[in-house]
C-alpha atoms as a PDB file:
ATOM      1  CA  UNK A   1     114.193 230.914  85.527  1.00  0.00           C
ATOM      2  CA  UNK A   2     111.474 228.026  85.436  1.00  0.00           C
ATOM      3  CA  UNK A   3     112.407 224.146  85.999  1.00  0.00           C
ATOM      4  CA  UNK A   4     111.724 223.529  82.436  1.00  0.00           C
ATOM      5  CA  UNK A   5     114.298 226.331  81.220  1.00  0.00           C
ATOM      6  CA  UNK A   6     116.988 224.860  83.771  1.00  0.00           C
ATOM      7  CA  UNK A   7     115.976 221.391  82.882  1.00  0.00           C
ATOM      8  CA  UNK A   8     116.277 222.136  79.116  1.00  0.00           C
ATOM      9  CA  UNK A   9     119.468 223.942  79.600  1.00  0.00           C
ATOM     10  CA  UNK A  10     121.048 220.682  81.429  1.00  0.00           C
ATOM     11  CA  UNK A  11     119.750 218.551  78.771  1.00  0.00           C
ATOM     12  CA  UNK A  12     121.850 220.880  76.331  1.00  0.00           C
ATOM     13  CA  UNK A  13     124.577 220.509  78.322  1.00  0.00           C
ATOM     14  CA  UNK A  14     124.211 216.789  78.882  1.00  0.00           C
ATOM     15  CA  UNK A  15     124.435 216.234  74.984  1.00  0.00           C
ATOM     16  CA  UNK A  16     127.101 219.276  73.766  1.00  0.00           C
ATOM     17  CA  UNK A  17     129.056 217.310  76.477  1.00  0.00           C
ATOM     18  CA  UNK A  18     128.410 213.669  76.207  1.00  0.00           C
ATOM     19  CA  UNK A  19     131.628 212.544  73.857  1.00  0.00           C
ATOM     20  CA  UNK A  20     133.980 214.322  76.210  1.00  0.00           C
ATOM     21  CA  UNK A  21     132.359 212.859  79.100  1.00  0.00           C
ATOM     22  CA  UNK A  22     133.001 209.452  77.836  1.00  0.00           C
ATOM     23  CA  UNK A  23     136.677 209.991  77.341  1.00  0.00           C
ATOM     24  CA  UNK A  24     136.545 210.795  80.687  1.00  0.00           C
ATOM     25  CA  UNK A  25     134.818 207.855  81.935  1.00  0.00           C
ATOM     26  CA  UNK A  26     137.375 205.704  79.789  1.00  0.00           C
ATOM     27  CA  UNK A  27     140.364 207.149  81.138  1.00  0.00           C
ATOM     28  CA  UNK A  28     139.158 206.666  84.913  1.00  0.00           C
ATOM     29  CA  UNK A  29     137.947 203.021  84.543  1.00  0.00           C
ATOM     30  CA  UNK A  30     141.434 202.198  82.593  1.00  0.00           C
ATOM     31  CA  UNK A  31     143.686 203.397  85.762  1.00  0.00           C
ATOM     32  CA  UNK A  32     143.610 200.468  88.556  1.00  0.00           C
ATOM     33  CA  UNK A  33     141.450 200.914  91.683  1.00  0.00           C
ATOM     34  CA  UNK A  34     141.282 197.806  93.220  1.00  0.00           C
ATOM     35  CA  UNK A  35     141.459 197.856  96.458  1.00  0.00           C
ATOM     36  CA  UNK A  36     144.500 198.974  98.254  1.00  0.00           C
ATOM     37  CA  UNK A  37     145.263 200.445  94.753  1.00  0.00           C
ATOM     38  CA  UNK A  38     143.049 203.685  94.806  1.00  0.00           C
ATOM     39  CA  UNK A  39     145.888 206.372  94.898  1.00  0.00           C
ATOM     40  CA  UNK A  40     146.191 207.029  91.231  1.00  0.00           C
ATOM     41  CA  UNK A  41     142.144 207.164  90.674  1.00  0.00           C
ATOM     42  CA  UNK A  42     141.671 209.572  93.499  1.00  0.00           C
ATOM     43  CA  UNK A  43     144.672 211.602  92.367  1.00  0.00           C
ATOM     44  CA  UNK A  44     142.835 211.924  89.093  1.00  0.00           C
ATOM     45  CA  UNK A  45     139.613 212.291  90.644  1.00  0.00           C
ATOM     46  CA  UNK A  46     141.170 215.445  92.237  1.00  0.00           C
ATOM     47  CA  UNK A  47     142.488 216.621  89.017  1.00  0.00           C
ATOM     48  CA  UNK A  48     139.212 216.926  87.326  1.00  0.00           C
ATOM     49  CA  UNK A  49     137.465 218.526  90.140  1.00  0.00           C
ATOM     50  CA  UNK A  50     139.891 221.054  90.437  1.00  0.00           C
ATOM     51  CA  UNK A  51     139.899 221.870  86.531  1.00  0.00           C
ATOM     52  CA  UNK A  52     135.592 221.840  87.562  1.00  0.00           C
ATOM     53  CA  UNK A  53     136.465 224.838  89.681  1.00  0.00           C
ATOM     54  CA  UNK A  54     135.452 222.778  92.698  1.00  0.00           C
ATOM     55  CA  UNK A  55     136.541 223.404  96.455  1.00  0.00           C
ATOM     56  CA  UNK A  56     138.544 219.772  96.633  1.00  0.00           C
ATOM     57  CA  UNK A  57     139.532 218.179  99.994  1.00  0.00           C
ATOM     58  CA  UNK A  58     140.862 215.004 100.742  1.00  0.00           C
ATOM     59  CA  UNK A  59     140.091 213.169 103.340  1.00  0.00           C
ATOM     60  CA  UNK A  60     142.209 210.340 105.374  1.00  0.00           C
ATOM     61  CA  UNK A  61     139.712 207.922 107.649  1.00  0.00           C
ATOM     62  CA  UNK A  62     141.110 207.722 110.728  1.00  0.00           C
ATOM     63  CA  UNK A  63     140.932 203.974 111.567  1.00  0.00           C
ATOM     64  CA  UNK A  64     141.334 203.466 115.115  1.00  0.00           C
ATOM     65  CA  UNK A  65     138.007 206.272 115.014  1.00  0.00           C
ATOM     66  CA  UNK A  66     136.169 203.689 112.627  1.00  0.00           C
ATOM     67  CA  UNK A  67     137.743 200.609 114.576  1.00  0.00           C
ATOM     68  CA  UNK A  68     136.450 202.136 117.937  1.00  0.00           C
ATOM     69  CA  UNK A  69     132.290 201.961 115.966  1.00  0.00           C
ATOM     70  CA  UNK A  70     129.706 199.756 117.179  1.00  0.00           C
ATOM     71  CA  UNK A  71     129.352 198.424 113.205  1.00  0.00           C
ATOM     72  CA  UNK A  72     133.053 198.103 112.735  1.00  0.00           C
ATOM     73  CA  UNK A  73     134.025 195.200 110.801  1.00  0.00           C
ATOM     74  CA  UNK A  74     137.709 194.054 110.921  1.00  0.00           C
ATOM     75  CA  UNK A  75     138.805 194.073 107.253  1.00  0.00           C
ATOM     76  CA  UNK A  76     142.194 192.804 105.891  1.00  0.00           C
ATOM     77  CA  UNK A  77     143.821 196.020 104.652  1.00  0.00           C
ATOM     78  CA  UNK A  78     144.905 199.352 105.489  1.00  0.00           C
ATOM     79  CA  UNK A  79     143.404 202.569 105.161  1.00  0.00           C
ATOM     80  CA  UNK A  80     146.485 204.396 104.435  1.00  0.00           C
ATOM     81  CA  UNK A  81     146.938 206.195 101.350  1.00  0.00           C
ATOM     82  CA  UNK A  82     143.658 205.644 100.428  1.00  0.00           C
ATOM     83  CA  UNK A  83     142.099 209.014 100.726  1.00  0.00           C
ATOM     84  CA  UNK A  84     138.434 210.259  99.870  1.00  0.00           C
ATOM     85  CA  UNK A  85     138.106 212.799  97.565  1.00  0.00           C
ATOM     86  CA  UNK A  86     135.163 215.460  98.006  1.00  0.00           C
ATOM     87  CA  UNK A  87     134.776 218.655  95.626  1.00  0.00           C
ATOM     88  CA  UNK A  88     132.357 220.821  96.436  1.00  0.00           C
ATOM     89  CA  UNK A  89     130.584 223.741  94.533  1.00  0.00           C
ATOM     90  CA  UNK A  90     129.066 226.347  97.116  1.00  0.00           C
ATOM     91  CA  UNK A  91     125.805 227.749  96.221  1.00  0.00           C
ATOM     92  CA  UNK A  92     125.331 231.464  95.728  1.00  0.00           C
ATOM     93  CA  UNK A  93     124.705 233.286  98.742  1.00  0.00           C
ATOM     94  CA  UNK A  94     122.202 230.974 101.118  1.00  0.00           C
ATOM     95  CA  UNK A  95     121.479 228.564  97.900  1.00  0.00           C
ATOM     96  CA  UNK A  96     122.358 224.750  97.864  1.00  0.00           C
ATOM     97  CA  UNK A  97     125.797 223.330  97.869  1.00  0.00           C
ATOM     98  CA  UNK A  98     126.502 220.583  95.529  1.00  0.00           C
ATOM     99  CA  UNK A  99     129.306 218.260  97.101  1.00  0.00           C
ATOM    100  CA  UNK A 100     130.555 215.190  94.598  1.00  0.00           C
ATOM    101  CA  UNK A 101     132.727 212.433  96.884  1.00  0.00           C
ATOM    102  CA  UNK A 102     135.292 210.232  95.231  1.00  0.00           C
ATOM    103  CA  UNK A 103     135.967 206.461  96.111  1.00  0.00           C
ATOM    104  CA  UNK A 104     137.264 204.786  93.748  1.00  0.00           C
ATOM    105  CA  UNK A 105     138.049 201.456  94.892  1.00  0.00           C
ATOM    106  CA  UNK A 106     136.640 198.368  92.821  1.00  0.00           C
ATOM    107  CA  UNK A 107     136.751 194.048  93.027  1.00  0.00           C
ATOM    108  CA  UNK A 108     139.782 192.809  91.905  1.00  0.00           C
ATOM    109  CA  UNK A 109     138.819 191.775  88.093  1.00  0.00           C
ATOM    110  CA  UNK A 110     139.939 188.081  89.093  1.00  0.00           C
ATOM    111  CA  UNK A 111     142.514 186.081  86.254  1.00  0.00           C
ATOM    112  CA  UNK A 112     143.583 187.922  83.358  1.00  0.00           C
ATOM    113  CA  UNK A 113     143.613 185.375  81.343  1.00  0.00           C
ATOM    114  CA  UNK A 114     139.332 185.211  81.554  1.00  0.00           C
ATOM    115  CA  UNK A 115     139.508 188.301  79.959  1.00  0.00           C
ATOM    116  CA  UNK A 116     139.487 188.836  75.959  1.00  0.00           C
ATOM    117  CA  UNK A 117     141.331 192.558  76.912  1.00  0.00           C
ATOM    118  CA  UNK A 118     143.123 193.649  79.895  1.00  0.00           C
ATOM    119  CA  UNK A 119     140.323 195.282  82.604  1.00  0.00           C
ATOM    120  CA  UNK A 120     142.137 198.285  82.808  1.00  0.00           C
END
């Protein structure tokens, strides 16, 4: 298969898929993520990795390992419960792997009441 044939056939794929990608993009930015809040988005994050077919692991920082790093910096909240999500697809025999990370923590969106709809 040439680059232009596997090019072309993402292209197809890109467009036969766009309006169900952007239902999925909705319904992730509409769940809350701020920080400390990122259980629900990784949860769903998970979801749709597994329903990809995707090898999913989670994975829970340890913070006294990331406390103990030259470049730590002291931040106000907890790491706990707040998991990374990585799905991976393996490549066929000794091809590439392609390995998608989830962290889906975002600014807080600040008062309500600036906004002409809820953020979420």
């Amino acid at each position: 298969m040439t680059t232009d044939t596997t090019l072309e056939r993402a292209l197809e794929a890109l467009d036969r898929e766009f309006g169900a990608t952007v239902v999925r993009l909705q319904q992730m930015v509409a769940i809350d993520s701020t920080t400390g809040t990122e259980g629900e988005v990784q949860a769903w994050a998970r979801h749709r990795m597994e329903q990809l077919g995707l090898e999913v692991e989670e994975v829970q920082l340890e913070e006294s390992v990331l406390a103990a790093h030259p470049s730590a910096v002291v931040v106000p909240w907890s790491g706990k419960g707040r998991p990374n999500v990585v799905g991976r697809w393996r490549g066929a025999a000794a091809g590439r792997s392609l390995i998608l990370n989830a962290h889906g923590d975002v600014v807080p969106p600040g008062p309500l009441e600036s906004w002409t709809a809820h953020p979420f």
